[in-house]
C-alpha atoms as a PDB file:
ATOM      1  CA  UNK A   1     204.058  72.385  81.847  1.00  0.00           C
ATOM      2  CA  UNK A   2     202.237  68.676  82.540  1.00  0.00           C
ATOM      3  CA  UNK A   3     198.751  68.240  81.959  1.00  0.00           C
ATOM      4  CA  UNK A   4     198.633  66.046  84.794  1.00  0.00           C
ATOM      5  CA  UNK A   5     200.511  68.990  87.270  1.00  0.00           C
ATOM      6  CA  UNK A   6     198.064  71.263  85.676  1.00  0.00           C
ATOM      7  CA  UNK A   7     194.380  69.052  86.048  1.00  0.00           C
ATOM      8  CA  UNK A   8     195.759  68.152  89.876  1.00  0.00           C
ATOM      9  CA  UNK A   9     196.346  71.630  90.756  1.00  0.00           C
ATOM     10  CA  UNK A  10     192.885  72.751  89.355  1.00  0.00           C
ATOM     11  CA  UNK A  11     191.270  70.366  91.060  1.00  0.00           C
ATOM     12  CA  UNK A  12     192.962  71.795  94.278  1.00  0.00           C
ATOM     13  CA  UNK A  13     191.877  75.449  93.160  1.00  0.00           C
ATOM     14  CA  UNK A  14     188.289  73.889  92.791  1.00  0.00           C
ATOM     15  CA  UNK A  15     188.488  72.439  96.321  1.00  0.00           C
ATOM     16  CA  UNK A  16     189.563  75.382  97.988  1.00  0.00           C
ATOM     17  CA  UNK A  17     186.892  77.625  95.637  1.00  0.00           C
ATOM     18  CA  UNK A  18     184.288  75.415  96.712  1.00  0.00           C
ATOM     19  CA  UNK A  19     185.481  75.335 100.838  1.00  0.00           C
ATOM     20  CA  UNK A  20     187.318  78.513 101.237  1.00  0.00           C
ATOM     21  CA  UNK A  21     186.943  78.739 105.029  1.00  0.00           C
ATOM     22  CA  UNK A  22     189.543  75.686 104.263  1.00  0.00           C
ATOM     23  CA  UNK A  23     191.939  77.683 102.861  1.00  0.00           C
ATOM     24  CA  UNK A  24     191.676  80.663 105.202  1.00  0.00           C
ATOM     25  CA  UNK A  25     192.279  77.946 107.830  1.00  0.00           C
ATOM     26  CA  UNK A  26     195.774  76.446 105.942  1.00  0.00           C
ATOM     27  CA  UNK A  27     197.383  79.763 104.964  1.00  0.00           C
ATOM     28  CA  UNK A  28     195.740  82.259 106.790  1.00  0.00           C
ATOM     29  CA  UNK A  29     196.043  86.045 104.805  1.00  0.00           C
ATOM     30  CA  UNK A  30     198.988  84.377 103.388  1.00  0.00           C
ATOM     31  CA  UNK A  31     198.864  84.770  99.228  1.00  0.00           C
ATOM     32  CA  UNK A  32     196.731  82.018  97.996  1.00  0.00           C
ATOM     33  CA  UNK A  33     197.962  82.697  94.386  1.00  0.00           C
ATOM     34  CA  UNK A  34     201.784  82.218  95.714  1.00  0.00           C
ATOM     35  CA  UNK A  35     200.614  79.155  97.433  1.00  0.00           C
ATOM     36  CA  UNK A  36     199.327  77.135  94.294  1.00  0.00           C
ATOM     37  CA  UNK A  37     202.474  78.550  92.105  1.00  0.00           C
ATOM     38  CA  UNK A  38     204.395  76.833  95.081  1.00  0.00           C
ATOM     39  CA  UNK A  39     202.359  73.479  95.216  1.00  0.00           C
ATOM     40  CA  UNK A  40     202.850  73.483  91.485  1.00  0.00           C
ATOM     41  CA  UNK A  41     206.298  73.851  91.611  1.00  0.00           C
ATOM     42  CA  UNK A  42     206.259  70.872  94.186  1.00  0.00           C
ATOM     43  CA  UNK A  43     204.040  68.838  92.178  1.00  0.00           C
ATOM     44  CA  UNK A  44     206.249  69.344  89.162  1.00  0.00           C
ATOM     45  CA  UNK A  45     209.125  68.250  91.154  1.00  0.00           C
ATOM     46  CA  UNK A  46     207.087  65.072  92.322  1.00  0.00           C
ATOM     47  CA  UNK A  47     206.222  64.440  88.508  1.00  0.00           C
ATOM     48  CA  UNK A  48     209.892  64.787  87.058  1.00  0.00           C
ATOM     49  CA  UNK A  49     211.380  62.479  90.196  1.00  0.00           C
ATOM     50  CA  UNK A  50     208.352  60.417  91.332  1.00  0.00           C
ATOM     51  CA  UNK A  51     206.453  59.603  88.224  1.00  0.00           C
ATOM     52  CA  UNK A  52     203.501  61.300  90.480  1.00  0.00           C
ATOM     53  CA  UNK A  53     201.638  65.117  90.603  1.00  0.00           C
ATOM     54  CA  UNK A  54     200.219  64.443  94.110  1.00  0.00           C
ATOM     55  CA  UNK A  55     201.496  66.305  97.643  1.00  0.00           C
ATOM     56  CA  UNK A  56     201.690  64.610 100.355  1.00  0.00           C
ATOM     57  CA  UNK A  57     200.954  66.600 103.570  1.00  0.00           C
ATOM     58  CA  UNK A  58     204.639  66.896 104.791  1.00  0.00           C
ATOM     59  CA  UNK A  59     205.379  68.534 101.397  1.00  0.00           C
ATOM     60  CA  UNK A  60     202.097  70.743 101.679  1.00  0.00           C
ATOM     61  CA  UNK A  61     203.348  71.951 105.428  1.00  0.00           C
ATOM     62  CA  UNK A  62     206.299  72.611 104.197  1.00  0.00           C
ATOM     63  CA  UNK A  63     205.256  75.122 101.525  1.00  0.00           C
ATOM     64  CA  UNK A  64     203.467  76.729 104.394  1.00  0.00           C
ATOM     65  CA  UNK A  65     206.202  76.765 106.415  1.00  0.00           C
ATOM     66  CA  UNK A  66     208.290  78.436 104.530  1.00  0.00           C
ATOM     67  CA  UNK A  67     205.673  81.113 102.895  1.00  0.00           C
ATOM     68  CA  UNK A  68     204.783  81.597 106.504  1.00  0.00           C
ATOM     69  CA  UNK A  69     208.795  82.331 107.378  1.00  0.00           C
ATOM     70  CA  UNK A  70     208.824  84.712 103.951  1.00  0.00           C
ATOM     71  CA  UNK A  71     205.001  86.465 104.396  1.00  0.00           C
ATOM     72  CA  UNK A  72     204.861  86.875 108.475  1.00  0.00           C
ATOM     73  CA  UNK A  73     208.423  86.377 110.538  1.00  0.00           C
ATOM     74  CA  UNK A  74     210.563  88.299 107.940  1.00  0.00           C
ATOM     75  CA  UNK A  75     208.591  91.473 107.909  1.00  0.00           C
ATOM     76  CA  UNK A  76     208.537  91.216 111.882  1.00  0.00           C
ATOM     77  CA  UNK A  77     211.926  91.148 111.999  1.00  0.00           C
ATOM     78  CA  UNK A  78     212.593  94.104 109.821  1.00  0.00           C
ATOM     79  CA  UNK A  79     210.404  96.158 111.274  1.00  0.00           C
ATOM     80  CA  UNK A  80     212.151  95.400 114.441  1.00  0.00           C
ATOM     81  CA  UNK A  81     215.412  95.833 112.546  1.00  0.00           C
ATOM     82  CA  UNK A  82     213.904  99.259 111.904  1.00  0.00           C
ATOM     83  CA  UNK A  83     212.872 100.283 114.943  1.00  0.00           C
ATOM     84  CA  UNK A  84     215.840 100.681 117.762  1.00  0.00           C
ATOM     85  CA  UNK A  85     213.809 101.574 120.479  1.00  0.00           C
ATOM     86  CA  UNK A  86     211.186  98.528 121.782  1.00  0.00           C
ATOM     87  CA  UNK A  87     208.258  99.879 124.409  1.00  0.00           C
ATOM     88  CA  UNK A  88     207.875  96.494 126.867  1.00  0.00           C
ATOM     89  CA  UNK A  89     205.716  96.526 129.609  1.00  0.00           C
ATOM     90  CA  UNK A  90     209.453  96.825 131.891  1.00  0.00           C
ATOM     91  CA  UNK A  91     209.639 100.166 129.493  1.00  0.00           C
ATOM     92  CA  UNK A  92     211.302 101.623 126.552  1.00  0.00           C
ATOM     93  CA  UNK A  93     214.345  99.149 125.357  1.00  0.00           C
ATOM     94  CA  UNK A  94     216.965 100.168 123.430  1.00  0.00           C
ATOM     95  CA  UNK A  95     217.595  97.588 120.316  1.00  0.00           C
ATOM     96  CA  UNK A  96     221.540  98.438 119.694  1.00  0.00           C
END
Protein backbone atom coordinates (compact mmCIF):
# COMPACT_ATOMS: atom_id res chain seq x y z
CA UNK A 1 0.00 0.00 0.00
CA UNK A 2 1.50 3.73 -1.16
CA UNK A 3 0.52 6.69 0.56
CA UNK A 4 0.60 8.45 -2.56
CA UNK A 5 -1.95 5.53 -4.38
CA UNK A 6 -3.89 5.92 -1.26
CA UNK A 7 -4.17 10.21 -0.88
CA UNK A 8 -4.85 10.14 -4.99
CA UNK A 9 -7.56 7.73 -4.75
CA UNK A 10 -9.23 9.64 -1.79
CA UNK A 11 -9.12 12.55 -3.43
CA UNK A 12 -11.04 10.77 -6.33
CA UNK A 13 -13.61 9.33 -3.67
CA UNK A 14 -13.93 13.06 -2.48
CA UNK A 15 -14.60 14.21 -6.06
CA UNK A 16 -17.10 11.83 -6.87
CA UNK A 17 -18.74 12.32 -3.02
CA UNK A 18 -18.88 15.84 -3.67
CA UNK A 19 -20.40 15.47 -7.68
CA UNK A 20 -22.07 12.18 -7.63
CA UNK A 21 -24.36 12.83 -10.62
CA UNK A 22 -20.56 12.47 -12.07
CA UNK A 23 -20.19 9.20 -11.14
CA UNK A 24 -23.68 7.95 -11.97
CA UNK A 25 -22.79 9.41 -15.39
CA UNK A 26 -19.13 7.28 -15.71
CA UNK A 27 -20.30 3.91 -14.36
CA UNK A 28 -23.80 3.97 -14.38
CA UNK A 29 -25.39 1.24 -11.49
CA UNK A 30 -22.10 -0.30 -12.04
CA UNK A 31 -20.30 -0.97 -8.33
CA UNK A 32 -18.65 2.20 -7.40
CA UNK A 33 -16.72 0.35 -4.59
CA UNK A 34 -15.31 -2.23 -7.40
CA UNK A 35 -14.51 0.73 -9.47
CA UNK A 36 -12.01 2.55 -7.01
CA UNK A 37 -10.48 -1.07 -5.90
CA UNK A 38 -9.88 -1.20 -9.79
CA UNK A 39 -8.45 2.42 -10.28
CA UNK A 40 -6.31 1.55 -7.31
CA UNK A 41 -5.06 -1.40 -8.66
CA UNK A 42 -4.24 0.73 -11.87
CA UNK A 43 -2.75 3.44 -10.00
CA UNK A 44 -0.56 1.00 -8.14
CA UNK A 45 0.53 -0.39 -11.36
CA UNK A 46 1.30 3.27 -12.65
CA UNK A 47 3.33 3.84 -9.29
CA UNK A 48 5.50 0.53 -9.40
CA UNK A 49 6.24 1.11 -13.46
CA UNK A 50 5.77 4.89 -13.95
CA UNK A 51 7.09 6.48 -10.84
CA UNK A 52 3.35 8.12 -10.98
CA UNK A 53 -0.34 7.35 -9.01
CA UNK A 54 -2.30 9.33 -11.65
CA UNK A 55 -4.89 7.67 -14.50
CA UNK A 56 -4.96 8.86 -17.48
CA UNK A 57 -8.40 8.68 -19.21
CA UNK A 58 -7.56 5.73 -21.61
CA UNK A 59 -6.66 3.74 -18.45
CA UNK A 60 -9.91 5.08 -16.61
CA UNK A 61 -12.14 3.85 -19.86
CA UNK A 62 -10.64 0.95 -19.76
CA UNK A 63 -11.56 -0.05 -16.20
CA UNK A 64 -15.02 0.79 -17.36
CA UNK A 65 -14.84 -1.14 -20.15
CA UNK A 66 -14.13 -4.04 -18.79
CA UNK A 67 -16.42 -3.75 -15.43
CA UNK A 68 -19.04 -2.86 -17.96
CA UNK A 69 -18.19 -6.38 -20.04
CA UNK A 70 -18.14 -8.25 -16.31
CA UNK A 71 -21.39 -6.19 -14.56
CA UNK A 72 -23.85 -5.80 -17.81
CA UNK A 73 -22.92 -8.07 -21.15
CA UNK A 74 -22.00 -11.25 -19.13
CA UNK A 75 -25.19 -11.56 -17.21
CA UNK A 76 -27.07 -10.86 -20.64
CA UNK A 77 -25.53 -13.50 -22.12
CA UNK A 78 -26.25 -16.06 -19.50
CA UNK A 79 -29.49 -15.35 -19.14
CA UNK A 80 -29.77 -15.88 -22.78
CA UNK A 81 -27.62 -18.97 -22.32
CA UNK A 82 -30.46 -19.89 -19.98
CA UNK A 83 -33.24 -19.28 -21.78
CA UNK A 84 -33.63 -21.52 -25.22
CA UNK A 85 -36.60 -20.08 -26.40
CA UNK A 86 -36.26 -16.02 -27.53
CA UNK A 87 -39.93 -14.15 -28.12
CA UNK A 88 -38.91 -11.53 -31.23
CA UNK A 89 -41.33 -9.48 -32.69
CA UNK A 90 -41.02 -12.34 -36.00
CA UNK A 91 -42.12 -14.77 -32.87
CA UNK A 92 -40.91 -17.33 -30.53
CA UNK A 93 -37.10 -18.44 -31.60
CA UNK A 94 -35.66 -21.38 -30.65
CA UNK A 95 -31.89 -20.75 -29.16
CA UNK A 96 -30.39 -24.47 -29.91
Amino acid sequence: MNVDVEIYISNLKKFFKDNPDQLKILIGEMDMYDFFDRLRYVSENNYDTKGEVELTKSQIAEVIAIMYKEHVIKPEIERFMKQPIMDTKFGKIFLN
